[in-house]
C-alpha atoms as a PDB file:
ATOM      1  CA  UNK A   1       0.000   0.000   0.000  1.00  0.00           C
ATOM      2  CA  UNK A   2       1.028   3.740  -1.120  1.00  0.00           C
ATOM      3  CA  UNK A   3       1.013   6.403   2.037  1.00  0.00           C
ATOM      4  CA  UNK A   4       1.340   9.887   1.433  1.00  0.00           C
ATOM      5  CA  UNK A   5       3.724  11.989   2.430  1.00  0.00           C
ATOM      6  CA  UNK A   6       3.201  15.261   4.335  1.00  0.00           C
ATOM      7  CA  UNK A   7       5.009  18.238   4.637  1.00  0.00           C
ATOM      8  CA  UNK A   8       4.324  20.320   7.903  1.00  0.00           C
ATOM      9  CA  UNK A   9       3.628  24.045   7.592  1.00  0.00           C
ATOM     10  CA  UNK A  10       4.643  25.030  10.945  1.00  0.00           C
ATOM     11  CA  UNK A  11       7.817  22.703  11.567  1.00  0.00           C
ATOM     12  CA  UNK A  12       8.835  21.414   8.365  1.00  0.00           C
ATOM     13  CA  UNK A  13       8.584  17.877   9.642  1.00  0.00           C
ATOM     14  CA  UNK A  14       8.261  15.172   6.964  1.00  0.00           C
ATOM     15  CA  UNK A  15       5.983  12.194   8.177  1.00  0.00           C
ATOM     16  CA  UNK A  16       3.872   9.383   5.942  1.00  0.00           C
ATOM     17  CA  UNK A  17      -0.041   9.807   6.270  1.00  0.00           C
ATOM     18  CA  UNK A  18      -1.520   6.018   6.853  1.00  0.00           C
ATOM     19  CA  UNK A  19      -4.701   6.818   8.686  1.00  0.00           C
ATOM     20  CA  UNK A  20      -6.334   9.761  10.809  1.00  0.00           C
ATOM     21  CA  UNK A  21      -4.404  10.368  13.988  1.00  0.00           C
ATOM     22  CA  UNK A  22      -7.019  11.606  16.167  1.00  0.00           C
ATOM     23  CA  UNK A  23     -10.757  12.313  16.046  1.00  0.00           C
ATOM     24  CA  UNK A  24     -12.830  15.297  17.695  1.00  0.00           C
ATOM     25  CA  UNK A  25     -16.297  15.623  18.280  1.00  0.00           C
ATOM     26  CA  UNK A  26     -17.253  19.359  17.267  1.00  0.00           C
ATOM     27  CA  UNK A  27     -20.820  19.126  17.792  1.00  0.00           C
ATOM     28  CA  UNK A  28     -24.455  18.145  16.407  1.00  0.00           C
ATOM     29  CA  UNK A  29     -23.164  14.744  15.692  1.00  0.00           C
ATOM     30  CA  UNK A  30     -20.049  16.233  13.608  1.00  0.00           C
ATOM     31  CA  UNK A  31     -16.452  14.575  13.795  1.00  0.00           C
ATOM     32  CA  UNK A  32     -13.065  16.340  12.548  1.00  0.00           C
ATOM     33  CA  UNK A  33     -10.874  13.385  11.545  1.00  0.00           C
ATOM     34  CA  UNK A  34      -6.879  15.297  11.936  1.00  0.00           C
ATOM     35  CA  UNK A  35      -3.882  14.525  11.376  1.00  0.00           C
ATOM     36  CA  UNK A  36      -0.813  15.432  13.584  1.00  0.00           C
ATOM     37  CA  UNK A  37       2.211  16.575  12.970  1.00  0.00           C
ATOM     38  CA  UNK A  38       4.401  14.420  15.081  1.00  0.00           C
ATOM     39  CA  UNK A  39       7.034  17.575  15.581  1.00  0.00           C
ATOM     40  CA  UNK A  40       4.817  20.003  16.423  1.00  0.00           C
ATOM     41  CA  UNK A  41       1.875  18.391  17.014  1.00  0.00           C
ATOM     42  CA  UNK A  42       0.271  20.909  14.524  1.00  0.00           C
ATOM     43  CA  UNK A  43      -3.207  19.645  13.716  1.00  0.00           C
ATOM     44  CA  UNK A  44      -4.837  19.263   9.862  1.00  0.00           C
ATOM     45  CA  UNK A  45      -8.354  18.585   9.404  1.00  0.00           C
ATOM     46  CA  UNK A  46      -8.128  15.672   6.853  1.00  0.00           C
ATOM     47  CA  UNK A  47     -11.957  15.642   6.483  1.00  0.00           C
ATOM     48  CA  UNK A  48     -15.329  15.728   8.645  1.00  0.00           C
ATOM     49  CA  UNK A  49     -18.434  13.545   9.318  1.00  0.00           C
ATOM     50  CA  UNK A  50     -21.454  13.178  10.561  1.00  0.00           C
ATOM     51  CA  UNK A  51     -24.156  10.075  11.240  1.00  0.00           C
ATOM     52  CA  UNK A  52     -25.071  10.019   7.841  1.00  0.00           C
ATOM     53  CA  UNK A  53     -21.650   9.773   6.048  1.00  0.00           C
ATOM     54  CA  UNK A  54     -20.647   7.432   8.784  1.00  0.00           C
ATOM     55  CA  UNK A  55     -23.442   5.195   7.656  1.00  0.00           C
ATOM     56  CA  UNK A  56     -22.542   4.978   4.188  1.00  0.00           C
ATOM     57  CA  UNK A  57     -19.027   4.394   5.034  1.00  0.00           C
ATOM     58  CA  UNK A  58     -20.195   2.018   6.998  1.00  0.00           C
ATOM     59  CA  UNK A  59     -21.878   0.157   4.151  1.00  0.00           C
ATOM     60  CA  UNK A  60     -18.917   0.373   1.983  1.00  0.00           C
ATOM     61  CA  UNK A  61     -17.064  -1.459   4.909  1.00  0.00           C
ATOM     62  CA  UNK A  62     -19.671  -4.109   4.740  1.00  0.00           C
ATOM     63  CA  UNK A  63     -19.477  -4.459   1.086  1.00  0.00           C
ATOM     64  CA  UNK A  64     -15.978  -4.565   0.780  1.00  0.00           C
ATOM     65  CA  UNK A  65     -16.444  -7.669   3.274  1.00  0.00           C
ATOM     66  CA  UNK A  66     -18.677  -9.277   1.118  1.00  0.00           C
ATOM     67  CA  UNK A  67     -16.264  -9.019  -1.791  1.00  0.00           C
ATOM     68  CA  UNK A  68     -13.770 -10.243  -0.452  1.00  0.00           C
ATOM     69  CA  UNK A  69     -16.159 -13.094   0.656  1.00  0.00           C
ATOM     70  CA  UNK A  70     -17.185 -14.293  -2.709  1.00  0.00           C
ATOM     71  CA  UNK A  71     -15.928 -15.656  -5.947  1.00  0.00           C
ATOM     72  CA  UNK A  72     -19.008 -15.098  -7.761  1.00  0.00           C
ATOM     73  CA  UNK A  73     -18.142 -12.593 -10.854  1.00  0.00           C
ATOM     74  CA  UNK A  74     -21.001 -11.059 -11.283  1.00  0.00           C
ATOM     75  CA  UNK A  75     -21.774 -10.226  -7.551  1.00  0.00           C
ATOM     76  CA  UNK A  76     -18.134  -8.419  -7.211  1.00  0.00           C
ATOM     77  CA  UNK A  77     -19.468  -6.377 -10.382  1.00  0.00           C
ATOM     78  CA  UNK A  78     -22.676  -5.415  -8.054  1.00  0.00           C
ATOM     79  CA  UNK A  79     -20.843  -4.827  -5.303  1.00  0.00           C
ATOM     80  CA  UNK A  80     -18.327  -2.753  -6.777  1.00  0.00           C
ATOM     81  CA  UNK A  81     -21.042  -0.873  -8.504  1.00  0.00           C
ATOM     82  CA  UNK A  82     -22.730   0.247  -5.358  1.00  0.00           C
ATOM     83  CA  UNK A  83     -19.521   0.737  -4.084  1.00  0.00           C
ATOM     84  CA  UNK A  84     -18.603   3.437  -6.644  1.00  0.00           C
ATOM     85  CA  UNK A  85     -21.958   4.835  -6.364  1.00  0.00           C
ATOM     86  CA  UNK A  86     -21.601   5.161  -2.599  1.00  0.00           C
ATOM     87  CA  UNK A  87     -18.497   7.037  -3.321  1.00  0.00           C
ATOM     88  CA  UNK A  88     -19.413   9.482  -5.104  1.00  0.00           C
ATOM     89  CA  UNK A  89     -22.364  10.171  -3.496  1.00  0.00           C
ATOM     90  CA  UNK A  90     -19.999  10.657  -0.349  1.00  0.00           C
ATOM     91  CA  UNK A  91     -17.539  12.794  -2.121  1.00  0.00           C
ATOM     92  CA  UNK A  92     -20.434  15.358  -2.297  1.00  0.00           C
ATOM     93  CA  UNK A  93     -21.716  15.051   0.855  1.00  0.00           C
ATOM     94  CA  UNK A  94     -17.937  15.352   2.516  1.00  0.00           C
ATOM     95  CA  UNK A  95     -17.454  18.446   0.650  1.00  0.00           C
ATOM     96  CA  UNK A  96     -20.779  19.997   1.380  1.00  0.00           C
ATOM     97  CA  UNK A  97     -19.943  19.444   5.472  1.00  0.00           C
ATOM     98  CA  UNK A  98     -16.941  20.755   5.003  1.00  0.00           C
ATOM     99  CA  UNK A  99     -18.071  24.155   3.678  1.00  0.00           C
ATOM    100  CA  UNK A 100     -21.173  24.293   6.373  1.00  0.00           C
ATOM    101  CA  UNK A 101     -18.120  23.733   9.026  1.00  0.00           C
ATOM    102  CA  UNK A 102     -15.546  25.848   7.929  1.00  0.00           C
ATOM    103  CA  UNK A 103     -17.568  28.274   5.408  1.00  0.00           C
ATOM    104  CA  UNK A 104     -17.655  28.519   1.624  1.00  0.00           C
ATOM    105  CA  UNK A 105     -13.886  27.976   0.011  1.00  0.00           C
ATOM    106  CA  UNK A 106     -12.201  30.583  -0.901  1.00  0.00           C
ATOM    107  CA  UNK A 107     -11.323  30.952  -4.482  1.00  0.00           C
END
């Protein structure tokens, strides 16, 4: 598996990005999902969620389960379908939360 690396903007500190370090609860069901600089300890918001997306991630979890689960071709095709369709349906949803957190991007 690929990690990222990240460049910190406070320290400079290089350090590989495998998962969400830490998780806060910022209210009306809402979760920032950061990342920390392990210099600093400078925190990024890698993205935000609420009950919803968290239910549809949870689904993808589930369905990623079941493919690995079966050999049947046709069912992996289904899966993955509702898989990608999940996706992108979360895509929008995780960008919309992120402008009603932290206000419309600037551009």
């Amino acid at each position: 598996m690929d990690y990222k690396k990240c460049v910190c903007d406070q320290c400079g500190t290089i350090f590989i990005v495998k998962y969400c370090s830490r998780i806060k609860k910022i209210g009306r069901g809402i979760k920032r999902h950061l990342l920390v600089c392990p210099g600093c300890k400078a925190e990024y918001t890698s993205y935000y969620t609420n009950a919803e997306i968290r239910k549809q991630q949870n689904k993808i979890s589930k369905l990623y389960n079941a493919i690995r689960m079966t050999r049947n071709k046709s069912l992996l095709d289904k899966h993955q379908k509702k898989i990608d369709s999940i996706q992108a349906d979360l895509e929008r949803d995780m960008s919309q939360l992120r402008i009603e957190v932290e206000g419309s991007p600037q551009g």
